[in-house]
N, C-alpha and C. Protein backbone atom coordinates (compact mmCIF):
# COMPACT_ATOMS: atom_id res chain seq x y z
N UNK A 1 -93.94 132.14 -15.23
CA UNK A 1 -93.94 131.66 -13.87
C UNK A 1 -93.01 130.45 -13.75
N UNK A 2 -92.26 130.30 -12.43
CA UNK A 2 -91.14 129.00 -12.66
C UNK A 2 -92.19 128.14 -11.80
N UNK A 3 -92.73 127.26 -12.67
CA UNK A 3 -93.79 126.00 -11.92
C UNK A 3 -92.99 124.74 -11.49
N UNK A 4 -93.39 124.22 -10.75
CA UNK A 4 -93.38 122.51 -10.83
C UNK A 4 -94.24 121.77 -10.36
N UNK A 5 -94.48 120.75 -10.34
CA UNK A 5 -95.58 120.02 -9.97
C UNK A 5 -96.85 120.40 -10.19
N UNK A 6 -97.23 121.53 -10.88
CA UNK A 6 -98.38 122.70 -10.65
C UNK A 6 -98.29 123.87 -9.70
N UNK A 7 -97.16 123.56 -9.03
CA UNK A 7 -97.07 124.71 -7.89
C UNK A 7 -96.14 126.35 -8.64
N UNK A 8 -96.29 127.32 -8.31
CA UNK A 8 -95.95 128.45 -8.68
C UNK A 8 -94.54 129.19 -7.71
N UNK A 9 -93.63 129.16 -8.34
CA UNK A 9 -92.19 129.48 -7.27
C UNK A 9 -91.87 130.83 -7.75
N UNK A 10 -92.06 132.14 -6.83
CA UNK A 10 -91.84 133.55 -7.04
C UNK A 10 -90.55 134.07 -5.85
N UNK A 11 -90.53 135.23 -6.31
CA UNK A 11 -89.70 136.08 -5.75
C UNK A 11 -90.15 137.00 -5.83
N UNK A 12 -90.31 137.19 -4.32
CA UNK A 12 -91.46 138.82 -4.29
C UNK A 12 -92.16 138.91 -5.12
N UNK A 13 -92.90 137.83 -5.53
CA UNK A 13 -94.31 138.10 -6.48
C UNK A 13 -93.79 137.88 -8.39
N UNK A 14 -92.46 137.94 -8.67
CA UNK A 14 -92.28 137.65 -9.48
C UNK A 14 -91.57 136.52 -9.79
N UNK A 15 -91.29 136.09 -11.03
CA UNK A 15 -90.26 135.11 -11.66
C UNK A 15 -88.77 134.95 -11.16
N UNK A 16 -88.43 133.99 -11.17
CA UNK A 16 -86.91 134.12 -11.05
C UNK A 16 -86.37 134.49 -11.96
N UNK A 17 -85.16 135.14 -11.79
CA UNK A 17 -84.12 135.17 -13.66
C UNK A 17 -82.80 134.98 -13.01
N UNK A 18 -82.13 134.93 -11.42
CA UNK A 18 -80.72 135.17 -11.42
C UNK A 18 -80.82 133.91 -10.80
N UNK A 19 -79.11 133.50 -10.86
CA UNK A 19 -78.69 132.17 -10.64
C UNK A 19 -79.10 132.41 -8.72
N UNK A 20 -78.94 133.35 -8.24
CA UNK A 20 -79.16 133.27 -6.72
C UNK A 20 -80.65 133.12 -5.87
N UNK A 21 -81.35 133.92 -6.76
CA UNK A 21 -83.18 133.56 -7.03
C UNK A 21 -83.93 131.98 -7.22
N UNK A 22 -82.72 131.58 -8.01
CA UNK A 22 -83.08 130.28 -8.15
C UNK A 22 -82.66 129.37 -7.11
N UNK A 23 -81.28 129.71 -6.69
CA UNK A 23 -80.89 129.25 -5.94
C UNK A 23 -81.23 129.19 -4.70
N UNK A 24 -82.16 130.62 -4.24
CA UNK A 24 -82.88 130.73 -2.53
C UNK A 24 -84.33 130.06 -3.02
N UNK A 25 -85.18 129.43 -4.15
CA UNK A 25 -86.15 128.56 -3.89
C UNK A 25 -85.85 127.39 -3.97
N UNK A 26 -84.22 126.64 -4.85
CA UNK A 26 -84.01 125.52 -4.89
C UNK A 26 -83.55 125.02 -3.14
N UNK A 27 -82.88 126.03 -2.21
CA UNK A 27 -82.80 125.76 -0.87
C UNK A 27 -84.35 125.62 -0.16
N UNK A 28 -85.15 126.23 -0.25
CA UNK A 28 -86.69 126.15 0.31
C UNK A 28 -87.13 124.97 -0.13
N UNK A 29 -86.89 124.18 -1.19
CA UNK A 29 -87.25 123.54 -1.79
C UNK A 29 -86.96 122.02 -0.96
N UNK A 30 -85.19 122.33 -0.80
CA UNK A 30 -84.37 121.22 -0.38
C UNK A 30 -85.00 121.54 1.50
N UNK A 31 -85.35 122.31 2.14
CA UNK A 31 -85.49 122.15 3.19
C UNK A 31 -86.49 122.05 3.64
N UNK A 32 -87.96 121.94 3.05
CA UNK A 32 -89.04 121.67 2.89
C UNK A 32 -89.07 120.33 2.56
N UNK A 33 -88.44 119.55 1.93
CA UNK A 33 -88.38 118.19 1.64
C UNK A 33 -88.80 118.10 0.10
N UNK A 34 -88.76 119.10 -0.41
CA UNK A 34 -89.62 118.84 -2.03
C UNK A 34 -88.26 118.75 -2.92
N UNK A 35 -87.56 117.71 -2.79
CA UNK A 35 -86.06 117.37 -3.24
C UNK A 35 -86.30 117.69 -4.72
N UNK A 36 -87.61 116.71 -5.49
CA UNK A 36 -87.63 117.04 -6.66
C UNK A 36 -87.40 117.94 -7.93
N UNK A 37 -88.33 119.20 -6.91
CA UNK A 37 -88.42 120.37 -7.07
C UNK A 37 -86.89 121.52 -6.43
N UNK A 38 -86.46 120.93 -5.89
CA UNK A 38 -84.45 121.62 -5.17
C UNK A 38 -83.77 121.18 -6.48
N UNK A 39 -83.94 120.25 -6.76
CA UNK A 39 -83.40 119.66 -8.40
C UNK A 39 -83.18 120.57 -9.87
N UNK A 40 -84.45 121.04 -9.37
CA UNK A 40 -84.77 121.41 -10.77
C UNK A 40 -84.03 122.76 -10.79
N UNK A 41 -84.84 123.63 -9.76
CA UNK A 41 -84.27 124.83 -9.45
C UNK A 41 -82.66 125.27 -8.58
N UNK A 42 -82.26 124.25 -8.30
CA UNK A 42 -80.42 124.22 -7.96
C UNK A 42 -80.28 123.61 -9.27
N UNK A 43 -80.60 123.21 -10.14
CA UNK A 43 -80.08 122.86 -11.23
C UNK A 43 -79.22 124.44 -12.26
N UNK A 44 -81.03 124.99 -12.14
CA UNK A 44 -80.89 125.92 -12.77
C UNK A 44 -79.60 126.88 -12.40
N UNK A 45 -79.86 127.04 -10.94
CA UNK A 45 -78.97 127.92 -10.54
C UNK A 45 -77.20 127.45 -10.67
N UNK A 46 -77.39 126.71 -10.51
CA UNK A 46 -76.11 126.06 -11.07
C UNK A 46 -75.15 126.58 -12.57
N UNK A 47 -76.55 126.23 -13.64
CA UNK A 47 -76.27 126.63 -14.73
C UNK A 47 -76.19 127.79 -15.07
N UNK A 48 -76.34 128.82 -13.94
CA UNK A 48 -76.48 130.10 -14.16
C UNK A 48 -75.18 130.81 -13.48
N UNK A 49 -74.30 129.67 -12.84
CA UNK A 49 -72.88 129.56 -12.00
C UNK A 49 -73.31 129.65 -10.45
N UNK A 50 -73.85 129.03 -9.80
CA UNK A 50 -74.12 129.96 -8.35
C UNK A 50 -73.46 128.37 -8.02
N UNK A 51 -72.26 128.90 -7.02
CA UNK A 51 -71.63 127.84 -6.62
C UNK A 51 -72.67 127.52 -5.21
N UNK A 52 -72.72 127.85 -4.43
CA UNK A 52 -73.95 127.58 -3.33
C UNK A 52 -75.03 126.42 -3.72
N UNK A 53 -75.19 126.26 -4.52
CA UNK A 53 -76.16 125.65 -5.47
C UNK A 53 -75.37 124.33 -6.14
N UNK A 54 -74.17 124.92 -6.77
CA UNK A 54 -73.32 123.35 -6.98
C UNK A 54 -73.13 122.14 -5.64
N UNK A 55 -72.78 123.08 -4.43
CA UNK A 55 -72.09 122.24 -2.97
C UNK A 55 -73.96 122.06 -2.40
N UNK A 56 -74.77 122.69 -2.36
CA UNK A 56 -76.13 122.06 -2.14
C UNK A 56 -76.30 120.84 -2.37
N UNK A 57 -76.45 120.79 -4.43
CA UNK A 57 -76.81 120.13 -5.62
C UNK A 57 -76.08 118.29 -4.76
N UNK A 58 -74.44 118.73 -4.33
CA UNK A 58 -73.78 117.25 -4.34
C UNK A 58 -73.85 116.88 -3.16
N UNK A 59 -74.32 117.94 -2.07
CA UNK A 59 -74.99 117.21 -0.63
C UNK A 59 -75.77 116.55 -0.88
N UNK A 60 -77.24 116.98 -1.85
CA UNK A 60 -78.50 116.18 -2.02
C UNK A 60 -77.74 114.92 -2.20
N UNK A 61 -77.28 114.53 -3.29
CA UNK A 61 -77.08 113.55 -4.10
C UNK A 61 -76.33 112.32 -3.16
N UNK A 62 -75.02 112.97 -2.39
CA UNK A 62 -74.18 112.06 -1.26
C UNK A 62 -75.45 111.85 -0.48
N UNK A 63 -76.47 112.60 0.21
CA UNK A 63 -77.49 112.28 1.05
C UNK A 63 -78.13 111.19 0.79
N UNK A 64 -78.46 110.85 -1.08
CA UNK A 64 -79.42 110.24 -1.42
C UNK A 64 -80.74 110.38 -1.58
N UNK A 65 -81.08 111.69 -1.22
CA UNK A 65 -81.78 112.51 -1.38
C UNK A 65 -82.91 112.92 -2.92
N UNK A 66 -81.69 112.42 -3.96
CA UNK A 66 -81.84 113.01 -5.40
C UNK A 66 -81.97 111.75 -6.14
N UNK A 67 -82.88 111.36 -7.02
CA UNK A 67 -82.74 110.16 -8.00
C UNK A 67 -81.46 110.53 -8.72
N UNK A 68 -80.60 108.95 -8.78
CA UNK A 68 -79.13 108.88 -9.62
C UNK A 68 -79.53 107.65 -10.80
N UNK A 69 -78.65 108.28 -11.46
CA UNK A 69 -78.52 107.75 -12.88
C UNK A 69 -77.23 106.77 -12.97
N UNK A 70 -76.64 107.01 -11.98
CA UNK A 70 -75.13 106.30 -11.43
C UNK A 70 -74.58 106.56 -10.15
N UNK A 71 -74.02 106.24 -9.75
CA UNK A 71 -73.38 106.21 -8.06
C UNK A 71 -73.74 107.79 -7.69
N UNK A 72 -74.70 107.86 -6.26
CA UNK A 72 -74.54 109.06 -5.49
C UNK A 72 -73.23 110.25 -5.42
N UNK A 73 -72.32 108.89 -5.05
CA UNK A 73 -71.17 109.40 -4.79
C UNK A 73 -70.21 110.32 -6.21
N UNK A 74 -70.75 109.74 -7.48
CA UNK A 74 -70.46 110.23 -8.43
C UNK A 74 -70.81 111.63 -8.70
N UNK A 75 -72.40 111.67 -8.76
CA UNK A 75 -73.09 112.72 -9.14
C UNK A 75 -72.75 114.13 -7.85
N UNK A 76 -72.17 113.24 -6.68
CA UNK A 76 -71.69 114.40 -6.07
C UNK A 76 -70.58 115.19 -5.92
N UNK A 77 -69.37 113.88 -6.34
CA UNK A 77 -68.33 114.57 -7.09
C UNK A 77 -68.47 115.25 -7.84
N UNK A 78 -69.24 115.48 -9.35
CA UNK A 78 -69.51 116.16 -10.47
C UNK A 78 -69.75 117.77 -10.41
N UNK A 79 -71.00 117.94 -8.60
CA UNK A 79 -71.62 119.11 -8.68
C UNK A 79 -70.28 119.75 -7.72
N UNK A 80 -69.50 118.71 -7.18
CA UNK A 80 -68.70 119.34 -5.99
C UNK A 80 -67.23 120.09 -6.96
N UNK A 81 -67.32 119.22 -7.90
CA UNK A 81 -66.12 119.62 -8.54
C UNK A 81 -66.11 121.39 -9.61
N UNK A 82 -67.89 121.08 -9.95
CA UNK A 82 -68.03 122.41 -10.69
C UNK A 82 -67.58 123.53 -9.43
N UNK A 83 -68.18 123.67 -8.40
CA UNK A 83 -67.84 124.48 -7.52
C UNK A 83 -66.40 124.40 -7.11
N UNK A 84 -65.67 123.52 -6.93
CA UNK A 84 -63.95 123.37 -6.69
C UNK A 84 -63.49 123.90 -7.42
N UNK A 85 -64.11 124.00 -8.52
CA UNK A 85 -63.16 124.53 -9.89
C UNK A 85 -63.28 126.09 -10.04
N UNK A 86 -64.54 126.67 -9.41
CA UNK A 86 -64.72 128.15 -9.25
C UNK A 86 -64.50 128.54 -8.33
N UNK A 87 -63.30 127.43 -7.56
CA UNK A 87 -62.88 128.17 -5.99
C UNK A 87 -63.58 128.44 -4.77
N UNK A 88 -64.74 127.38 -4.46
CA UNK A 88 -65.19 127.57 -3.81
C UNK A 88 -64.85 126.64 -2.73
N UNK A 89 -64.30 127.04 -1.12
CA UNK A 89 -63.61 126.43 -0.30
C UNK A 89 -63.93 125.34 0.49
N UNK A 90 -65.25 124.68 0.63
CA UNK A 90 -66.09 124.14 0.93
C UNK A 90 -66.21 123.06 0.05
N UNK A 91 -66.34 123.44 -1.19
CA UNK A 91 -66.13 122.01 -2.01
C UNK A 91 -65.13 121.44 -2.07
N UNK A 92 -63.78 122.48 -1.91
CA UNK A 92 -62.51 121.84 -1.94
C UNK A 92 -62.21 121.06 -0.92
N UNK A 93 -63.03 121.66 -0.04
CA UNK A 93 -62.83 120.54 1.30
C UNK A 93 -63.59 118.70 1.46
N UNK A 94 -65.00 119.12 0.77
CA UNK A 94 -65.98 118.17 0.72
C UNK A 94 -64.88 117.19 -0.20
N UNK A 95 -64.61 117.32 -1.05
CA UNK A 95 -63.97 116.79 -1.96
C UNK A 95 -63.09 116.04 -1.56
N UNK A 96 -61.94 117.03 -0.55
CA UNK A 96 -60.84 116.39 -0.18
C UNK A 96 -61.14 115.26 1.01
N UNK A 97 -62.22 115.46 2.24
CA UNK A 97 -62.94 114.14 2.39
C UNK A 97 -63.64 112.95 1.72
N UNK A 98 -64.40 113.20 0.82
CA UNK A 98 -64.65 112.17 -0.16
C UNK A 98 -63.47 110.95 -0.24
N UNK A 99 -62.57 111.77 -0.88
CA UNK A 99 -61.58 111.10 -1.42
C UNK A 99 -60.17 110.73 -0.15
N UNK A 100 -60.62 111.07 0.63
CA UNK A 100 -59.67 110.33 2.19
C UNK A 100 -60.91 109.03 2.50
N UNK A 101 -62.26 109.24 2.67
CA UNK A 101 -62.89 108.29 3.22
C UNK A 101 -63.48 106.98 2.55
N UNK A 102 -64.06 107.67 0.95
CA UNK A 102 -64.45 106.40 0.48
C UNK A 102 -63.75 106.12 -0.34
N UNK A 103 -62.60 106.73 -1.15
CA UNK A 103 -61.86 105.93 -2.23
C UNK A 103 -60.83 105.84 -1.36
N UNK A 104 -60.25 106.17 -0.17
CA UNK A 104 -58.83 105.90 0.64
C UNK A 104 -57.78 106.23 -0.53
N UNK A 105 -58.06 107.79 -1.12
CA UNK A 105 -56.97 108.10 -1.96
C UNK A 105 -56.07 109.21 -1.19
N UNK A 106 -55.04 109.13 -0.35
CA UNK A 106 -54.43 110.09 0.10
C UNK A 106 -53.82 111.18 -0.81
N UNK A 107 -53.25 110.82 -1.92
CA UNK A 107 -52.71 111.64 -2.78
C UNK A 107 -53.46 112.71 -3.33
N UNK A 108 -54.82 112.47 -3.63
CA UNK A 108 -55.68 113.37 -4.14
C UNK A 108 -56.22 114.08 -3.15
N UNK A 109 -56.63 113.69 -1.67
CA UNK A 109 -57.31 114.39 -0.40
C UNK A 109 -57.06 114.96 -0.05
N UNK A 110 -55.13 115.21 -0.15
CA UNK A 110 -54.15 115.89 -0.08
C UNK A 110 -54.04 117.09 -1.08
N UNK A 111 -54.31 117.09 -2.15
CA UNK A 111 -54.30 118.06 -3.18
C UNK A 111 -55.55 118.75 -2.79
N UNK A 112 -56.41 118.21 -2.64
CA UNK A 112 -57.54 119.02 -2.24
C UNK A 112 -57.84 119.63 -0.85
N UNK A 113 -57.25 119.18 0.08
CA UNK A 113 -57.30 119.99 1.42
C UNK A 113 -56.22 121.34 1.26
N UNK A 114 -55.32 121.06 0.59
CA UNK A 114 -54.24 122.02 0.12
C UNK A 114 -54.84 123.39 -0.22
N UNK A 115 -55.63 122.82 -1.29
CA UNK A 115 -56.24 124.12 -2.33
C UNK A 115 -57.03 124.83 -1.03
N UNK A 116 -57.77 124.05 -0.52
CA UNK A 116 -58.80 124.39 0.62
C UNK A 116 -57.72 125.60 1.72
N UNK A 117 -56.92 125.06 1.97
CA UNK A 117 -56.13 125.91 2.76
C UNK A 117 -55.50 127.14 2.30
N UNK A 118 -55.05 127.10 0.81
CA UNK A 118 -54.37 128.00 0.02
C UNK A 118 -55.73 129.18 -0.54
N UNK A 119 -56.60 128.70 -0.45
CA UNK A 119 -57.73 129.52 -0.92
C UNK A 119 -58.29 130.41 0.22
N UNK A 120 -57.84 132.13 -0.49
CA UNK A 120 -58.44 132.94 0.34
C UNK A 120 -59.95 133.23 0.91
N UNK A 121 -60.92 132.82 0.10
CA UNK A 121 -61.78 132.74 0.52
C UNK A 121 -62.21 132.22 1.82
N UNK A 122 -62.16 131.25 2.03
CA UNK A 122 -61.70 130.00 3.47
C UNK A 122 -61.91 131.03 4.47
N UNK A 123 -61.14 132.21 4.86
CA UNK A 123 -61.00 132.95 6.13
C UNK A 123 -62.83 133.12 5.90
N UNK A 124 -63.61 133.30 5.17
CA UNK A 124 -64.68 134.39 5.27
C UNK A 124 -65.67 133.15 5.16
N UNK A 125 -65.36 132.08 5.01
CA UNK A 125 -66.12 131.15 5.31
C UNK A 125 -67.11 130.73 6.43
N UNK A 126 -68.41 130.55 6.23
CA UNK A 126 -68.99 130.36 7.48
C UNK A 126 -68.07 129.09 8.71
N UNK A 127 -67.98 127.84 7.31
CA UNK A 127 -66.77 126.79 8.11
C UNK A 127 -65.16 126.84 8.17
N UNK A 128 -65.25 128.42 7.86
CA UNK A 128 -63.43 128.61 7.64
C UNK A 128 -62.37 127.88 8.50
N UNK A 129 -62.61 128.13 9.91
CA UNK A 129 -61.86 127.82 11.05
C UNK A 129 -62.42 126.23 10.72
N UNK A 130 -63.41 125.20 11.15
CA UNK A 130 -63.47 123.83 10.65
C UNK A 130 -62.60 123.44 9.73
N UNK A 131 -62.49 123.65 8.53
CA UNK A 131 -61.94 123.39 7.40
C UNK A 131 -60.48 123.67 7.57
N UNK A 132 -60.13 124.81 7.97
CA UNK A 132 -58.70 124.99 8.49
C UNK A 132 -58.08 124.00 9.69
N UNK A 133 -58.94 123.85 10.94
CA UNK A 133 -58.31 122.88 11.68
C UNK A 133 -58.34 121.12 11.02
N UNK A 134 -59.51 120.87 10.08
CA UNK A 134 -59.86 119.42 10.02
C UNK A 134 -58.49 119.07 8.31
N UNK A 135 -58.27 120.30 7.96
CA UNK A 135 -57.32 120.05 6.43
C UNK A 135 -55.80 120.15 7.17
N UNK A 136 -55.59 120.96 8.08
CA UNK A 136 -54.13 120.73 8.57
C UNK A 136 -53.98 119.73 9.28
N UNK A 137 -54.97 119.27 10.02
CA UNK A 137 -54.91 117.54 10.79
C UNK A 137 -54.44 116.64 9.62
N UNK A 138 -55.44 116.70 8.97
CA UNK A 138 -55.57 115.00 7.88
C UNK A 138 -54.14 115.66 7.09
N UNK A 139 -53.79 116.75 6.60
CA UNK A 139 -52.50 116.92 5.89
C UNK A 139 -51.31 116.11 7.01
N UNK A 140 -51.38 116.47 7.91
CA UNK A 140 -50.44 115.66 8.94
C UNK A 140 -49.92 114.53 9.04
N UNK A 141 -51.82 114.08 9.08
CA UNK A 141 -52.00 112.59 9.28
C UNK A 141 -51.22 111.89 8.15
N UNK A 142 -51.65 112.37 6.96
CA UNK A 142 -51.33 111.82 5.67
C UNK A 142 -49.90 111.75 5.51
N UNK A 143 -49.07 113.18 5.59
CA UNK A 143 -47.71 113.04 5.74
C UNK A 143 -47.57 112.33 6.68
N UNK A 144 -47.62 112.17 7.59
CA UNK A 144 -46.95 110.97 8.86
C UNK A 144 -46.88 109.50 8.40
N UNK A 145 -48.35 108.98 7.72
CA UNK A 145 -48.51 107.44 7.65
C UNK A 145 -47.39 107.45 5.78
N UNK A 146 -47.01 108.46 4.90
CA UNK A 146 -46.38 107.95 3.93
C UNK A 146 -45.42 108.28 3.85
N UNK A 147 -44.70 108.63 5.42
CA UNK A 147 -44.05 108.63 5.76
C UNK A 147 -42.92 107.62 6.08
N UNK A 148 -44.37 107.07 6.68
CA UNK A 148 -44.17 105.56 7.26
C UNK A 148 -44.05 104.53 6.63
N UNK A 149 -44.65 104.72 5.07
CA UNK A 149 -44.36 103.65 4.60
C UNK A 149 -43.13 104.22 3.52
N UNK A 150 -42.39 104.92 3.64
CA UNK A 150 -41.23 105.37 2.94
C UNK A 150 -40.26 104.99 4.03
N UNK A 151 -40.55 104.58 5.09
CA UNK A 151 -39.25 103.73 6.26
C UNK A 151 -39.76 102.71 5.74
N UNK A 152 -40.50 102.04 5.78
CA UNK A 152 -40.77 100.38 5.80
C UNK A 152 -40.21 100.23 4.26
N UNK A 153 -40.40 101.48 3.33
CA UNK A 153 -39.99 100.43 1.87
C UNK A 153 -38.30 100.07 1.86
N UNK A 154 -37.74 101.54 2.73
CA UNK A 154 -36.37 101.35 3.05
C UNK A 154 -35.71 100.25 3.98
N UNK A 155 -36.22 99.85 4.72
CA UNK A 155 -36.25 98.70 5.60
C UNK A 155 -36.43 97.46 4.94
N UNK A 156 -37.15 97.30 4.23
CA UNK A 156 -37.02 96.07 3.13
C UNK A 156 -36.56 96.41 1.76
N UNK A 157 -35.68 96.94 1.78
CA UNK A 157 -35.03 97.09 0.23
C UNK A 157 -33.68 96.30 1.50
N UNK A 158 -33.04 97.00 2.39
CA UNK A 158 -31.85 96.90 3.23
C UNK A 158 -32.18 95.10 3.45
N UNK A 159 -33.49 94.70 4.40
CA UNK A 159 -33.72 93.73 5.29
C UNK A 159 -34.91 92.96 4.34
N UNK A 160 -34.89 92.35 3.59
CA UNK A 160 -36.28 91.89 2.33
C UNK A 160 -37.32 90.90 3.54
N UNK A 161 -38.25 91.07 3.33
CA UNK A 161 -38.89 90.23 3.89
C UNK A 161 -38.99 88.67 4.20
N UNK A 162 -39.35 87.63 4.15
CA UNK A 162 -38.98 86.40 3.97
C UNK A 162 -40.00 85.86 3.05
N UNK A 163 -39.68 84.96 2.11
CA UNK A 163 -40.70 84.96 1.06
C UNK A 163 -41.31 83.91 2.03
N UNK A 164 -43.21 83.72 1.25
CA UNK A 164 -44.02 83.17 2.48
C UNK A 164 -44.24 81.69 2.32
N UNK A 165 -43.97 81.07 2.81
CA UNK A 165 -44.25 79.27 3.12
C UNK A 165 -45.43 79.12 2.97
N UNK A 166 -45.35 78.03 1.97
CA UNK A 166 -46.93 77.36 2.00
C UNK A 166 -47.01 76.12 2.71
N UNK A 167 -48.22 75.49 3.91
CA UNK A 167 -47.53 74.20 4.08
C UNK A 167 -48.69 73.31 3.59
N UNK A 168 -48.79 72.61 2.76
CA UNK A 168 -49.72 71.49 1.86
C UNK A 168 -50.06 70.70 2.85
């Protein structure tokens, strides 16, 4: 029986054994509020590859949702990246926000909205069209502003700035 707390978690009356089994009680789990117990069993499913279960796993965690051992934000990179790495379009996206909003890394948000766009999956996505309009924006955005600062570095290589006065 897959227990926790004392409680008994079936599937149609039996055990779990597939990464997706685990994965539809670790969601009941997470939407019921029994985070503890979404843990254990998106864990599993995880380890069993169910990407659904990785992009769950690093919502909990960004939510705060999940006891951390180190930064939220870490442990959600970690589960977001197992799923990025098995192509799943949603993480590539989560990812590529992460890394536009809280590290302000354009270079990498950029690599990752990319993949997000280049990845066929995306069309069949529940957030396909989202992800497609919100990754060709910020790709824009991003080319435009280092853009901008590829005039300004040229503008002061030509015109140098004025070095800055101190007045004592």
């Amino acid at each position: 029986m897959a227990q926790f707390a004392g409680v008994n978690y079936t599937v149609d009356g039996r055990e779990p054994v597939t990464a997706e089994e685990f994965g539809v009680i670790g969601a009941h789990c997470a939407n019921t509020e029994q985070y503890d117990a979404a843990a254990v069993f998106l864990g599993r499913a995880e380890e069993l590859g169910d990407q659904e279960a990785m992009v769950r796993l690093g919502d909990l965690y960004l939510d705060g949702l999940l006891r951390c051992t180190r930064a939220p934000l870490e442990h959600a990179l970690e589960h977001l990246t197992y799923a990025s790495n098995l192509g799943h379009p949603y993480a590539q996206f989560r990812i590529a926000e992460l890394y536009r909003t809280y590290y302000r890394d354009d270079a990498t948000a950029a690599r990752f909205y990319q993949a997000c766009l280049a990845n066929p999956r995306r069309a069949s996505h529940t957030l396909g069209r989202l992800m497609t309009s919100v990754s060709e924006q910020q790709l824009g955005s991003i080319g435009f502003y280092q853009q901008l600062r590829r005039n300004q570095a040229r503008r002061d290589a030509v015109n140098p700035p004025p070095p800055p006065t101190y007045n004592y």
